[in-house]
Every structure is written in structure tokens, then in C-alpha cells.
C-alpha atoms as a PDB file:
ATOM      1  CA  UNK A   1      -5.631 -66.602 109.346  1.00  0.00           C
ATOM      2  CA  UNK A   2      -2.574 -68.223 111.173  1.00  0.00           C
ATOM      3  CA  UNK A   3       0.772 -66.720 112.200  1.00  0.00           C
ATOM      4  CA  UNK A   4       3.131 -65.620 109.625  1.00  0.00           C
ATOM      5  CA  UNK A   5       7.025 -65.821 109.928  1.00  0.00           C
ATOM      6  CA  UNK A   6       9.616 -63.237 108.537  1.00  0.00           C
ATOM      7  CA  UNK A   7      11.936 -65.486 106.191  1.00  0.00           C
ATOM      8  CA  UNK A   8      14.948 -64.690 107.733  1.00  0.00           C
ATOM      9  CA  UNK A   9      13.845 -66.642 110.707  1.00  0.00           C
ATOM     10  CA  UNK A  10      14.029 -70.058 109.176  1.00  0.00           C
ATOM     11  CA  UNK A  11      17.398 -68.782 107.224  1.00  0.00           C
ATOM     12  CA  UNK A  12      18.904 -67.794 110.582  1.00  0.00           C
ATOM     13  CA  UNK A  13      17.598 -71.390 112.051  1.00  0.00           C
ATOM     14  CA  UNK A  14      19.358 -73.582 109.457  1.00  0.00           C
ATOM     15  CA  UNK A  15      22.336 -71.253 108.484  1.00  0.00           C
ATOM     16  CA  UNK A  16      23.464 -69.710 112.463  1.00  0.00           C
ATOM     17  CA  UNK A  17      26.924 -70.424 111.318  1.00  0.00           C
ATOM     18  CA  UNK A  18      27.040 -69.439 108.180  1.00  0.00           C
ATOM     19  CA  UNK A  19      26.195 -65.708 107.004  1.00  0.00           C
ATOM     20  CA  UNK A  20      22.150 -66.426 106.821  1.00  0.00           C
ATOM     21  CA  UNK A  21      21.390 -62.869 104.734  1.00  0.00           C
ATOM     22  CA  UNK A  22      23.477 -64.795 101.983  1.00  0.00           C
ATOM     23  CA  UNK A  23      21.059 -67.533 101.732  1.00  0.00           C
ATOM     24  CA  UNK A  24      17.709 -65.457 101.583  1.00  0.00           C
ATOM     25  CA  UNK A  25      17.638 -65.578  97.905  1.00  0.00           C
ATOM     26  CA  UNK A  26      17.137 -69.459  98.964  1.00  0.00           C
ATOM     27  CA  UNK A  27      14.986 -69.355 101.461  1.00  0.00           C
ATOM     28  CA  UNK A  28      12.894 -67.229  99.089  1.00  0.00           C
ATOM     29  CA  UNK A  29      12.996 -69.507  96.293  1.00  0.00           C
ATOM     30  CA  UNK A  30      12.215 -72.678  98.256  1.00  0.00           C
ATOM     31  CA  UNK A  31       8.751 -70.466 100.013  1.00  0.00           C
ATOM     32  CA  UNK A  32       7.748 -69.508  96.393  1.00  0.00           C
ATOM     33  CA  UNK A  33       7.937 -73.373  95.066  1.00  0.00           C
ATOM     34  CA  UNK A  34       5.779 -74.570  98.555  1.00  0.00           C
ATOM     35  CA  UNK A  35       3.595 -71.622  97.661  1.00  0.00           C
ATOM     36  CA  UNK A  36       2.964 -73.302  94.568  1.00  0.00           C
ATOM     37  CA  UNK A  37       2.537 -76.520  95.561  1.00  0.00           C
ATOM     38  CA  UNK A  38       0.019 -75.305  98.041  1.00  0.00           C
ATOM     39  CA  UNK A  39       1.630 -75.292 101.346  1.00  0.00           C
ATOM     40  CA  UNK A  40       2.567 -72.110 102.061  1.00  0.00           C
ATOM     41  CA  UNK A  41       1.011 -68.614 101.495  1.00  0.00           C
ATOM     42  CA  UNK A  42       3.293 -65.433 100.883  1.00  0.00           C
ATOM     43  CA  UNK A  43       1.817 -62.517 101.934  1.00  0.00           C
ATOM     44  CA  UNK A  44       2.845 -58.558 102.305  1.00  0.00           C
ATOM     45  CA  UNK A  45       0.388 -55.982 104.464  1.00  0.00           C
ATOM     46  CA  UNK A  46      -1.223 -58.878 105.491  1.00  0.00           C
ATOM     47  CA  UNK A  47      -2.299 -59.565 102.239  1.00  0.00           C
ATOM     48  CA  UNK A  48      -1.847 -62.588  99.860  1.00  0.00           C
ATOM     49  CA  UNK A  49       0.745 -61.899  96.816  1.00  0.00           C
ATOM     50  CA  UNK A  50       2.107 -64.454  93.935  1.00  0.00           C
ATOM     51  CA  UNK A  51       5.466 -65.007  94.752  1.00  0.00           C
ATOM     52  CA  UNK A  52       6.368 -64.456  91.348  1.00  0.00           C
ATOM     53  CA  UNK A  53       5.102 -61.198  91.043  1.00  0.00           C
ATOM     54  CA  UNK A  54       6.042 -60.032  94.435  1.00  0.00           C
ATOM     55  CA  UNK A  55       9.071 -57.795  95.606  1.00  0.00           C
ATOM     56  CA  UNK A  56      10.244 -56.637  98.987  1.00  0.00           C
ATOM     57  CA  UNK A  57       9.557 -57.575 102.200  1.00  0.00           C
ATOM     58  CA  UNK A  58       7.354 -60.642 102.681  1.00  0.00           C
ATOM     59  CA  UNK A  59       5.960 -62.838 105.440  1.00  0.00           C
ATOM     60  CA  UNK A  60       5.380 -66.855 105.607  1.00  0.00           C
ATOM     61  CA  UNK A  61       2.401 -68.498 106.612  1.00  0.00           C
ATOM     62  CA  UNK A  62       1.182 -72.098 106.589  1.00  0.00           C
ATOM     63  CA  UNK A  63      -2.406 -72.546 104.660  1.00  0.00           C
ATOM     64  CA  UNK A  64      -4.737 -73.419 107.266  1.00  0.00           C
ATOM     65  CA  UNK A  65      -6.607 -76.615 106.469  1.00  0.00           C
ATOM     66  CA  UNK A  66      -9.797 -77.586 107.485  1.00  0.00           C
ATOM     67  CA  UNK A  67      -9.976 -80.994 109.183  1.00  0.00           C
ATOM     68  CA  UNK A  68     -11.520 -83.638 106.758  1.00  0.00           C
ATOM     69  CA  UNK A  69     -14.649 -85.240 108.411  1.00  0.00           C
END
């Protein structure tokens, strides 16, 4: 299991001048499709969700990968 990122942090990193809460919809959106596409995982209580079928407050992680031999 590795860290896990609130999404506002990566909103707040690309939008600092701009008002970042208005792009969390985004951010959101973007997560879900590189949850899809296997990058990402979305989880809430440390627990994996679909992003589709998730509301509320979420957390980012990358999927760990095991090294190819």
C-alpha cells in the first residue's frame, strides 16, 4: 500500500493562482479516467472505491507495480 494524496493537493499545485476549489470537479474527473486506465487507485477509509460509484471525500494513490524480472 503506498501513500495516498488528498485531491486538492495537486489542484492547489497547478491552480495557486487561480481559485483551486473551482477546479476539483476536474481534478476529480481526470483521477477517475487514470483510475480507469489503471494508474491510479481512489480510495475512501483506506479502502478501494469505483470512482463512478463513489461520493465524498476521497484520497489518490499510485498502483504499486511490481518490478518485471
Amino acid at each position: 500500500q503506498g501513500a495516498s494524496i488528498c485531491p486538492s493537493e495537486p489542484a492547489r499545485a497547478i491552480y495557486a493562482t487561480a481559485d483551486w476549489r473551482e477546479k476539483m470537479g476536474l481534478i476529480r474527473d481526470v483521477a477517475s479516467e487514470m483510475v480507469i486506465a489503471g494508474e491510479l487507485e481512489m480510495t475512501q477509509k483506506g479502502h478501494v472505491v469505483d470512482p463512478q460509484n463513489s461520493k465524498g471525500p476521497i484520497r489518490l494513490r499510485l498502483v504499486s507495480r511490481s518490478p518485471s524480472a
